[in-house]
PDB file of N, CA and C in Angstrom:
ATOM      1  N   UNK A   1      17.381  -7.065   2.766  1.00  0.00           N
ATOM      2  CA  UNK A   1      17.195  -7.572   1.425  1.00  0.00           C
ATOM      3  C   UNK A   1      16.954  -6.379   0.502  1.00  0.00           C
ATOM      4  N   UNK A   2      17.429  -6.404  -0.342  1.00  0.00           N
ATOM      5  CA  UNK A   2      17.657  -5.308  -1.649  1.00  0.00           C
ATOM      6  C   UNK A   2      16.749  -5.779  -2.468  1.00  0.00           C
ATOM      7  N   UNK A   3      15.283  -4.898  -2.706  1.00  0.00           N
ATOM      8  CA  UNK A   3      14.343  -5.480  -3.377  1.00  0.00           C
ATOM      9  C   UNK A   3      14.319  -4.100  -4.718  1.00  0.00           C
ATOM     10  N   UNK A   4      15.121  -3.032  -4.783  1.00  0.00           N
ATOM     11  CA  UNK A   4      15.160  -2.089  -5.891  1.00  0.00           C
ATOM     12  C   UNK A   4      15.054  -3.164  -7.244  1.00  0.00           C
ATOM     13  N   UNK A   5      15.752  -3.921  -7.250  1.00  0.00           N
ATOM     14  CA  UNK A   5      15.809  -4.403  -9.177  1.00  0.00           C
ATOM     15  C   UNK A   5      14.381  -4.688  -9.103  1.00  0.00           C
ATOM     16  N   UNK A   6      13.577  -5.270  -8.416  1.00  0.00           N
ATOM     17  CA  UNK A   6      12.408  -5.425  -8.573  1.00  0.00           C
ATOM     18  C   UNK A   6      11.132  -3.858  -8.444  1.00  0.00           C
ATOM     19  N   UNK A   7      11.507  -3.439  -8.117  1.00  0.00           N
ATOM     20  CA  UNK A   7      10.608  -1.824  -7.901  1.00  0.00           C
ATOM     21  C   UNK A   7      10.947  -1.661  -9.528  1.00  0.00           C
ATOM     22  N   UNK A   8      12.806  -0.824  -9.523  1.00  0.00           N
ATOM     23  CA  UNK A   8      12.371  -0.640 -11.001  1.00  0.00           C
ATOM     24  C   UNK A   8      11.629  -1.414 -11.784  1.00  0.00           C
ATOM     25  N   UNK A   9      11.797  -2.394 -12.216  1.00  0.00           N
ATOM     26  CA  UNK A   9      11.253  -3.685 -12.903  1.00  0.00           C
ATOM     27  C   UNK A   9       9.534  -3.286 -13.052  1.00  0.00           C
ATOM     28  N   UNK A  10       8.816  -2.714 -12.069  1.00  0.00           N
ATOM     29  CA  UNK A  10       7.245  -2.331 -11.744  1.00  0.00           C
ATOM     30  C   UNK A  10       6.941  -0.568 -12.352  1.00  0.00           C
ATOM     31  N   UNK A  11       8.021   0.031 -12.667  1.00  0.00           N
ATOM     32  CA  UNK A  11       7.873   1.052 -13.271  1.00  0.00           C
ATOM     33  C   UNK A  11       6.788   0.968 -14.299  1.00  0.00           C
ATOM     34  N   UNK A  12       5.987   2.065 -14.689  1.00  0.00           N
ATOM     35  CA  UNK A  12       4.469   1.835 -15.750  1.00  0.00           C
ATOM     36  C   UNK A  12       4.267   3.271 -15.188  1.00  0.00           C
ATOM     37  N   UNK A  13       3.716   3.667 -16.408  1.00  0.00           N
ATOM     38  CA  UNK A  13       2.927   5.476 -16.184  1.00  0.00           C
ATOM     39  C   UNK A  13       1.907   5.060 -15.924  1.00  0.00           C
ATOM     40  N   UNK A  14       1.005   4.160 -16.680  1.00  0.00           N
ATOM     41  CA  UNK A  14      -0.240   3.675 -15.966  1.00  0.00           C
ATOM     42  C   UNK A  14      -0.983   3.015 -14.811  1.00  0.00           C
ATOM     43  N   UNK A  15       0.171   2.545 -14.050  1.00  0.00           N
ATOM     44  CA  UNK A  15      -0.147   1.767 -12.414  1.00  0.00           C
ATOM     45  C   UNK A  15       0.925   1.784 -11.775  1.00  0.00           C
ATOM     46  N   UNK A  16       0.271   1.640 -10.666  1.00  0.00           N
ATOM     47  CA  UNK A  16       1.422   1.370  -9.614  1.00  0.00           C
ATOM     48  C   UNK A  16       1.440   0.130  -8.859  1.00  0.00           C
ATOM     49  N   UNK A  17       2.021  -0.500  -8.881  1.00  0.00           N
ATOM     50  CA  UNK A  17       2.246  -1.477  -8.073  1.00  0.00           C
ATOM     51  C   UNK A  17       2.867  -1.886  -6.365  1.00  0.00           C
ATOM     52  N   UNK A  18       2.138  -2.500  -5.803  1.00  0.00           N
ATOM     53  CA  UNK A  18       2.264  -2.729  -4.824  1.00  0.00           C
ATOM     54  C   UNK A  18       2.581  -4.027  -4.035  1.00  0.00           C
ATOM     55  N   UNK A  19       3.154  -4.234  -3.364  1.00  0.00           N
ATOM     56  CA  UNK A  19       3.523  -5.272  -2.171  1.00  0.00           C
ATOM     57  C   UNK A  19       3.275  -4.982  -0.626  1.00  0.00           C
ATOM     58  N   UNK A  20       1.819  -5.374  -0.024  1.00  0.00           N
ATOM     59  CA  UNK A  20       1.559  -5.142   1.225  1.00  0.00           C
ATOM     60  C   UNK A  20       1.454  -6.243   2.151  1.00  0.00           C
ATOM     61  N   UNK A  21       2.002  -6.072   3.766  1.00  0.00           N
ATOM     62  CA  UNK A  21       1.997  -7.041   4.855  1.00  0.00           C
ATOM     63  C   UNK A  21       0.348  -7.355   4.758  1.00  0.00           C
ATOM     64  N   UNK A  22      -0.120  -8.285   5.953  1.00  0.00           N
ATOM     65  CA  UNK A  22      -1.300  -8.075   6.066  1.00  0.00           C
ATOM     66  C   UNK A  22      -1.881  -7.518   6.350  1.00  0.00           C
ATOM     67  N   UNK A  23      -1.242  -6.583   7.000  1.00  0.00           N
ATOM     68  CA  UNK A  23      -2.348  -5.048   7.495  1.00  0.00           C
ATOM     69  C   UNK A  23      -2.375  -4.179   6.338  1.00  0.00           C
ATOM     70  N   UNK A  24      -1.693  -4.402   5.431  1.00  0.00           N
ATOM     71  CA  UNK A  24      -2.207  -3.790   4.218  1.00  0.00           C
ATOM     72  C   UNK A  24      -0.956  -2.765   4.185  1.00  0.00           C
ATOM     73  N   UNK A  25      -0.001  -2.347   4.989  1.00  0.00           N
ATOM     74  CA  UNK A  25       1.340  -1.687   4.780  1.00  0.00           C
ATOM     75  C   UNK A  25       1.614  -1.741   3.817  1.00  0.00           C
ATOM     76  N   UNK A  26       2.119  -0.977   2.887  1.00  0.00           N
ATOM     77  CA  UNK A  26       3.042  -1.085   1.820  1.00  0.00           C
ATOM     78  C   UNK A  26       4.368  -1.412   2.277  1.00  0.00           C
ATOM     79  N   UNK A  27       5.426  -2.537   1.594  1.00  0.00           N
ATOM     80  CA  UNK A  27       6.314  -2.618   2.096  1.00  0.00           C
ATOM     81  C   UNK A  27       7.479  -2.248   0.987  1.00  0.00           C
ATOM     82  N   UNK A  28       6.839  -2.400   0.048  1.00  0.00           N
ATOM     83  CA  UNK A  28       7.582  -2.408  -1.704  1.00  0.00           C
ATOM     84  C   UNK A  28       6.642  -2.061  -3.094  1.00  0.00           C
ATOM     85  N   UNK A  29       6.874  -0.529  -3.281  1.00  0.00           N
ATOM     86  CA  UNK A  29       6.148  -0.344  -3.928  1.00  0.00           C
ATOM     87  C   UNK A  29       6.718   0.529  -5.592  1.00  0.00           C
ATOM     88  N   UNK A  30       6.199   0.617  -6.536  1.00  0.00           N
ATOM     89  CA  UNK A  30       6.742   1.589  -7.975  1.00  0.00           C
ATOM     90  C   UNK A  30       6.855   2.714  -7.380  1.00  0.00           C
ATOM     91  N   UNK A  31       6.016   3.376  -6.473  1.00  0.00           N
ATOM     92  CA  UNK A  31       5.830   4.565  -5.978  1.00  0.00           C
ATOM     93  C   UNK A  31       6.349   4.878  -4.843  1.00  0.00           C
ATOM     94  N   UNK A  32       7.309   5.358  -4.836  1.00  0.00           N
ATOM     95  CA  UNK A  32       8.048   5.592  -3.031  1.00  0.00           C
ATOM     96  C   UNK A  32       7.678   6.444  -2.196  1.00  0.00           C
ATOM     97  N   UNK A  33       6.544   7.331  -3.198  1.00  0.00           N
ATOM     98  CA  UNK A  33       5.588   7.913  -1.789  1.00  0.00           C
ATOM     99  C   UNK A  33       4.667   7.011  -0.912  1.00  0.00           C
ATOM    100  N   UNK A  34       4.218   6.027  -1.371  1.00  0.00           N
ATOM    101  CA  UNK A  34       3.059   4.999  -0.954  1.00  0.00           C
ATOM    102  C   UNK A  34       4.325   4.398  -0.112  1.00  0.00           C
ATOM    103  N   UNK A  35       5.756   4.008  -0.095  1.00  0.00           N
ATOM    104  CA  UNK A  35       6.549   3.185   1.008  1.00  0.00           C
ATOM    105  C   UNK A  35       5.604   3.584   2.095  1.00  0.00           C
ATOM    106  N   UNK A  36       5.580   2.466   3.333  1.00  0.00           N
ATOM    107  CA  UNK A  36       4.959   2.610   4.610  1.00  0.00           C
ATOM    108  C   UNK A  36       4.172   3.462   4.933  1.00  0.00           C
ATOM    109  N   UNK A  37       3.134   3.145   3.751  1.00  0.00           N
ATOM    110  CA  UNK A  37       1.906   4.065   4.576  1.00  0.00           C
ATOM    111  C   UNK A  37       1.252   2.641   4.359  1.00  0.00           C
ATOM    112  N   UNK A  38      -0.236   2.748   4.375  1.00  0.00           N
ATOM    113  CA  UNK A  38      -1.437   1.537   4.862  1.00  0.00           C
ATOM    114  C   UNK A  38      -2.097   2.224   3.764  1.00  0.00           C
ATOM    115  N   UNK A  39      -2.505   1.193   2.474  1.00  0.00           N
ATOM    116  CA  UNK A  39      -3.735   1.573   1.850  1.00  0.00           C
ATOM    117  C   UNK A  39      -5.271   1.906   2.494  1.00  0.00           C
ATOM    118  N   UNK A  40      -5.297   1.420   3.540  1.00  0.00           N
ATOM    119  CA  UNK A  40      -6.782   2.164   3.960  1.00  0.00           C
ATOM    120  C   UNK A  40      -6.512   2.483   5.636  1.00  0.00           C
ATOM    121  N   UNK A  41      -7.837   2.880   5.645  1.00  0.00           N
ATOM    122  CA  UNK A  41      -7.742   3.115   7.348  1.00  0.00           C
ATOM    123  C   UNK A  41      -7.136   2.267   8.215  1.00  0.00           C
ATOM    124  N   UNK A  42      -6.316   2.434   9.253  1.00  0.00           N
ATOM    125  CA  UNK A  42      -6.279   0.978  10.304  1.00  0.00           C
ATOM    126  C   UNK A  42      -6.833   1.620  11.897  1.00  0.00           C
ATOM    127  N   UNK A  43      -7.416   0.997  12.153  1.00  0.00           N
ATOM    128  CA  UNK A  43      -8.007   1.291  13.554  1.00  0.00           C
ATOM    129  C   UNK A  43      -6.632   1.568  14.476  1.00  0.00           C
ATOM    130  N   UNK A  44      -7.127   2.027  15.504  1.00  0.00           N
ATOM    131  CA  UNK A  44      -5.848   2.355  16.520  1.00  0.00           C
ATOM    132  C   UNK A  44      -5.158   0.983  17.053  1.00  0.00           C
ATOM    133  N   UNK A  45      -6.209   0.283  17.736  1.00  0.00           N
ATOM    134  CA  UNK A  45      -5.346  -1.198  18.174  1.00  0.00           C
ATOM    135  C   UNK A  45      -4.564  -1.501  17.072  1.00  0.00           C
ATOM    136  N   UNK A  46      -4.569  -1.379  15.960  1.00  0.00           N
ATOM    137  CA  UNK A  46      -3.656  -2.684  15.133  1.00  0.00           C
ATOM    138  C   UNK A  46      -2.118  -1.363  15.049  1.00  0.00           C
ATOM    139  N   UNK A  47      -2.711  -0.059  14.742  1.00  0.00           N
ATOM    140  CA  UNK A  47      -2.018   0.439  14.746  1.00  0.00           C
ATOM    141  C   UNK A  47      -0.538   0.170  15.863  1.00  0.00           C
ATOM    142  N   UNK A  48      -0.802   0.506  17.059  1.00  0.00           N
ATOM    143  CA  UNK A  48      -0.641  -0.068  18.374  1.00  0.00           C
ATOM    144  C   UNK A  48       0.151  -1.133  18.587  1.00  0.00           C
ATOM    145  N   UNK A  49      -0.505  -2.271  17.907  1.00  0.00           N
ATOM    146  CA  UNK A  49       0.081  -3.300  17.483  1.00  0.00           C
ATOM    147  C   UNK A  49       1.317  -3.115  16.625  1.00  0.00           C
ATOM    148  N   UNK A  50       1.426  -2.851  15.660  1.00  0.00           N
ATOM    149  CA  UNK A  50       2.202  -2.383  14.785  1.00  0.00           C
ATOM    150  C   UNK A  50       3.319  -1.803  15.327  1.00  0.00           C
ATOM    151  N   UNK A  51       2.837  -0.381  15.569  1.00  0.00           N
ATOM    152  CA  UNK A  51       4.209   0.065  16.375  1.00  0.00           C
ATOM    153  C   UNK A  51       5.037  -0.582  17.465  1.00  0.00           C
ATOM    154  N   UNK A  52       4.605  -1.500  18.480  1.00  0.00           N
ATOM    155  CA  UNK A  52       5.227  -2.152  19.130  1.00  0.00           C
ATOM    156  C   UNK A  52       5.446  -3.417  18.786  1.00  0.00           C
ATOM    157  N   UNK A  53       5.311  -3.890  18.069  1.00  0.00           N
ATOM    158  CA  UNK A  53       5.930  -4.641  16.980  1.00  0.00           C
ATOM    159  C   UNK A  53       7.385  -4.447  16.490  1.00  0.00           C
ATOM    160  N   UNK A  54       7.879  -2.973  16.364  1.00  0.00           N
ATOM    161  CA  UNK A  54       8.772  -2.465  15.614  1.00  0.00           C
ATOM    162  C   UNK A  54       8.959  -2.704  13.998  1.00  0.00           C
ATOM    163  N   UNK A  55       8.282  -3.459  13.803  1.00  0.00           N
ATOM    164  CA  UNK A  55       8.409  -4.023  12.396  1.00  0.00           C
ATOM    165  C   UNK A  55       8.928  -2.854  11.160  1.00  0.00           C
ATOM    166  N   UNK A  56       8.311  -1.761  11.646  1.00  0.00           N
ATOM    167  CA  UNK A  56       8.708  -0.653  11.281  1.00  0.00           C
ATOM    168  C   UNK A  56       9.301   0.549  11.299  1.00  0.00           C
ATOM    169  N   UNK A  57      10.195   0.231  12.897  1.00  0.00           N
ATOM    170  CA  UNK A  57      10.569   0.694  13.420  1.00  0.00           C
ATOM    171  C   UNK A  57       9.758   2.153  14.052  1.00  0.00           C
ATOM    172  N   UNK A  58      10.378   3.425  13.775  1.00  0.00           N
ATOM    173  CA  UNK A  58       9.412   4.221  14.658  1.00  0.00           C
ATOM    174  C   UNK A  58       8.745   5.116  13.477  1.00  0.00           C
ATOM    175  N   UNK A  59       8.897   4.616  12.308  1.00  0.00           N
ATOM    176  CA  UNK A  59       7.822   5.092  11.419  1.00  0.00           C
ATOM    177  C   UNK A  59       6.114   5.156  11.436  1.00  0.00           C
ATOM    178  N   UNK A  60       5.911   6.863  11.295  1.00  0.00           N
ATOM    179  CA  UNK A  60       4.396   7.050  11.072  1.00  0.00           C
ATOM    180  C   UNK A  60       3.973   6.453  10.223  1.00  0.00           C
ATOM    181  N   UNK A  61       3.086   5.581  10.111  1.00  0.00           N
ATOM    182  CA  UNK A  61       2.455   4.719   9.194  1.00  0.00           C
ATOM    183  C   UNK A  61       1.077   5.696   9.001  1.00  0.00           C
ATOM    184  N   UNK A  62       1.044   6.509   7.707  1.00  0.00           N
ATOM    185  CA  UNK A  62      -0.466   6.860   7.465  1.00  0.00           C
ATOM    186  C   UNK A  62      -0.789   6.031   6.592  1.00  0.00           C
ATOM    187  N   UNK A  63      -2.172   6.497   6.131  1.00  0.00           N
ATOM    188  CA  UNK A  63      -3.366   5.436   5.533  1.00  0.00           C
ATOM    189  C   UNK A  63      -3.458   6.617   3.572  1.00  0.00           C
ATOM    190  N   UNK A  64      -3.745   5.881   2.645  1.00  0.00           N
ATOM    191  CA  UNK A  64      -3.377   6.154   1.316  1.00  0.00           C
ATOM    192  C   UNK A  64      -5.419   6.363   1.874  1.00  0.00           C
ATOM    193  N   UNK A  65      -5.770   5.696   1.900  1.00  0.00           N
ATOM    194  CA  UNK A  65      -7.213   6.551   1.918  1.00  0.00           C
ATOM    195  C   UNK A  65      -8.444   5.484   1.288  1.00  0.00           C
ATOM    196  N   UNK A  66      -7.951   4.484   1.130  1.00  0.00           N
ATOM    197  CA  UNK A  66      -8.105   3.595  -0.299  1.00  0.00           C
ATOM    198  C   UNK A  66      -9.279   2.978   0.276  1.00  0.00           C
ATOM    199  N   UNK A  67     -10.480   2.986  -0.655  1.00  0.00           N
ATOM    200  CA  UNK A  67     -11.537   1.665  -0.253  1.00  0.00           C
ATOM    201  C   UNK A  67     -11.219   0.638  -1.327  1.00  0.00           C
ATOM    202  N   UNK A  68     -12.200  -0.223  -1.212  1.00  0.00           N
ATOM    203  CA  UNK A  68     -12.145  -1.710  -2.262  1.00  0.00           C
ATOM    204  C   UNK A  68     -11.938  -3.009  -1.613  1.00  0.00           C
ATOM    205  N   UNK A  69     -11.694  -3.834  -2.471  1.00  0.00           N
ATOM    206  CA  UNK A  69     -11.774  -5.333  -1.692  1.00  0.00           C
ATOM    207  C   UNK A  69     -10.379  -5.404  -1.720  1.00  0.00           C
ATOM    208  N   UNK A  70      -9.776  -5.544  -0.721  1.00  0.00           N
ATOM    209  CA  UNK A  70      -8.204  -5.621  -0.308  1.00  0.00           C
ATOM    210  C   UNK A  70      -7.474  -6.897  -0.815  1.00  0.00           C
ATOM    211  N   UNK A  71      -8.681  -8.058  -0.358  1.00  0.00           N
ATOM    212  CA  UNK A  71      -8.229  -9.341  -0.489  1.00  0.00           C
ATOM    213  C   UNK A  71      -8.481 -10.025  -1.575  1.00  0.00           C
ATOM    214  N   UNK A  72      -9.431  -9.175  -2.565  1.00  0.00           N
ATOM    215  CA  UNK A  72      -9.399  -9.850  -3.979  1.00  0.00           C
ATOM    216  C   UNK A  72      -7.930 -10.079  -4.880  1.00  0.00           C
ATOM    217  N   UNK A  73      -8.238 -11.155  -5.379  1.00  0.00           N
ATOM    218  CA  UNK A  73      -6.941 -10.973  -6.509  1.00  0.00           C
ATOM    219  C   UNK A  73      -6.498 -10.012  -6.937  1.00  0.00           C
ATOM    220  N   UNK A  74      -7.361  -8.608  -8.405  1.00  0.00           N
ATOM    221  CA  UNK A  74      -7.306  -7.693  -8.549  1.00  0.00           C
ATOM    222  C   UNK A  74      -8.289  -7.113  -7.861  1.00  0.00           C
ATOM    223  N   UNK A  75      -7.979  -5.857  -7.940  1.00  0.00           N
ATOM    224  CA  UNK A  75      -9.011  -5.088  -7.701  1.00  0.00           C
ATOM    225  C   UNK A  75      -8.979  -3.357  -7.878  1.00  0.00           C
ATOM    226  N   UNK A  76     -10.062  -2.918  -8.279  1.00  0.00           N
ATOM    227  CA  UNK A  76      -9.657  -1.175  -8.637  1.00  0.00           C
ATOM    228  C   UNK A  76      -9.919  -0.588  -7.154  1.00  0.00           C
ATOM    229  N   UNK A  77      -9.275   0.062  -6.806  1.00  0.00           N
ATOM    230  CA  UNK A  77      -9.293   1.030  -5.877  1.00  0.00           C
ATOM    231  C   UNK A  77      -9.501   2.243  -5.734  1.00  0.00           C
ATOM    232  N   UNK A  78     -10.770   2.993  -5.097  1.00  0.00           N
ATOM    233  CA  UNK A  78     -10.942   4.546  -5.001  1.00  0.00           C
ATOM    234  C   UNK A  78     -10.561   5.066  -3.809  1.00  0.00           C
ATOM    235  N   UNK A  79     -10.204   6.183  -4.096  1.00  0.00           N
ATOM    236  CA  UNK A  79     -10.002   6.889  -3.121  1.00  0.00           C
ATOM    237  C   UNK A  79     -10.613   8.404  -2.593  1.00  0.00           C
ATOM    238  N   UNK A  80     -11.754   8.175  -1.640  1.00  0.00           N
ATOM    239  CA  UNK A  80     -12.521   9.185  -1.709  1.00  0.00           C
ATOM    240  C   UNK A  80     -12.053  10.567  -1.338  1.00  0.00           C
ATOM    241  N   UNK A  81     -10.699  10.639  -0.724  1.00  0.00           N
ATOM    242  CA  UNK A  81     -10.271  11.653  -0.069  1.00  0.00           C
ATOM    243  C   UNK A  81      -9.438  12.358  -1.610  1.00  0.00           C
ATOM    244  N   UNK A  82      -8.908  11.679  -1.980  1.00  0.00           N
ATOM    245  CA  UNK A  82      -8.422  12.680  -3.138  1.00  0.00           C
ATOM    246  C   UNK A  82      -8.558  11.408  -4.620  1.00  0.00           C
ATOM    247  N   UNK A  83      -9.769  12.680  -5.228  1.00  0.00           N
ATOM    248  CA  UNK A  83      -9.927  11.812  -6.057  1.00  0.00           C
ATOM    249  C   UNK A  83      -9.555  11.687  -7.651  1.00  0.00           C
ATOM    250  N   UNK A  84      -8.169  12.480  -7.763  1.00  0.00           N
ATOM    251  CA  UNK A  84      -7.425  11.766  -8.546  1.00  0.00           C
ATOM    252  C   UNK A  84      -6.822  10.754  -8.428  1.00  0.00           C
ATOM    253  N   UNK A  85      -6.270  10.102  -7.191  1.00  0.00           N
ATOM    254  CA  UNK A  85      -5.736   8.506  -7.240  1.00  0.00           C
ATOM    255  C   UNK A  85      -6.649   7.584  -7.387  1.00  0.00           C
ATOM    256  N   UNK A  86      -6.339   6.656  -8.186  1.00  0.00           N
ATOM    257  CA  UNK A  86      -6.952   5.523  -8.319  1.00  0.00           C
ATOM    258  C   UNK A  86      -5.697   4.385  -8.788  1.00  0.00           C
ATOM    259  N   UNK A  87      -5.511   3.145  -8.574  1.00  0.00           N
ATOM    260  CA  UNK A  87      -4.672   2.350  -8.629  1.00  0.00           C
ATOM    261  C   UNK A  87      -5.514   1.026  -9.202  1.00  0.00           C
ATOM    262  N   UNK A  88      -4.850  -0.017 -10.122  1.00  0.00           N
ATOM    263  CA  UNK A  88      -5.453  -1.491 -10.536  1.00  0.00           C
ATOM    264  C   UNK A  88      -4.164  -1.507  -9.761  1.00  0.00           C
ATOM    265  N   UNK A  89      -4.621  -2.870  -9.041  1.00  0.00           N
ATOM    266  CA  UNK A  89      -3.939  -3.959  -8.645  1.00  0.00           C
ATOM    267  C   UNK A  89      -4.264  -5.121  -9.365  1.00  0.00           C
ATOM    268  N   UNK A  90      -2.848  -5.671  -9.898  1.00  0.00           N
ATOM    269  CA  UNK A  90      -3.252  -7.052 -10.756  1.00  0.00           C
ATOM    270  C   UNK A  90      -3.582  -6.869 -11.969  1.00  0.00           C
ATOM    271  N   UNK A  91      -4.786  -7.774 -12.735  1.00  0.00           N
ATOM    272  CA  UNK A  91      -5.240  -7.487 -13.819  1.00  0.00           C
ATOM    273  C   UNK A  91      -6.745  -8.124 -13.618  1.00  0.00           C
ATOM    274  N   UNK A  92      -7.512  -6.712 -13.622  1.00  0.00           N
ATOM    275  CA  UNK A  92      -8.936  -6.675 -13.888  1.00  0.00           C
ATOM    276  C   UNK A  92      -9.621  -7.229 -14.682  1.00  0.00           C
ATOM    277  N   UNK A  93      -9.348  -7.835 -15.570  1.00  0.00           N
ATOM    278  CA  UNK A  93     -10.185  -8.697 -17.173  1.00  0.00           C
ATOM    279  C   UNK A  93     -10.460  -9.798 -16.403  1.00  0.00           C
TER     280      UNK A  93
END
């Protein structure tokens, strides 16, 4: 499935937008550095999981670094490891 018209479509200097599985993968994102990495840590089992899964085939899945509430509607996200990123997801108001 060809999801580009929609990426461009999420273009903004001010956010980035995201589309993640439930492990929190990015699968579709404004930012094509964030493609298939994991907004936060994932423990090794799921990892594990994951890879034999193939879902992603034999892609390294790293972690963006991200704390916050994952499962809120919006939510701001820090990132303690480098702390110029920060991302809204959604709309915070």
């Amino acid at each position: 499935m060809d999801l580009s018209s929609i990426e461009r479509s999420w273009q903004s200097d001010n956010s980035i937008y995201v589309a993640t599985d439930s492990n929190q993968i990015v699968f579709m994102s404004s930012d094509t550095d964030w493609l298939f990495t994991s907004l936060s840590d994932i423990d090794s089992e799921t990892l594990t999981s994951i890879r034999d899964s193939r879902q992603y085939l034999q892609t390294h899945i790293k972690s963006l670094g991200f704390q916050g509430d994952l499962l809120a509607s919006s939510t701001l996200l820090t990132n303690k490891r480098e702390s110029f990123y920060q991302a809204i997801l959604g709309d915070p108001a």
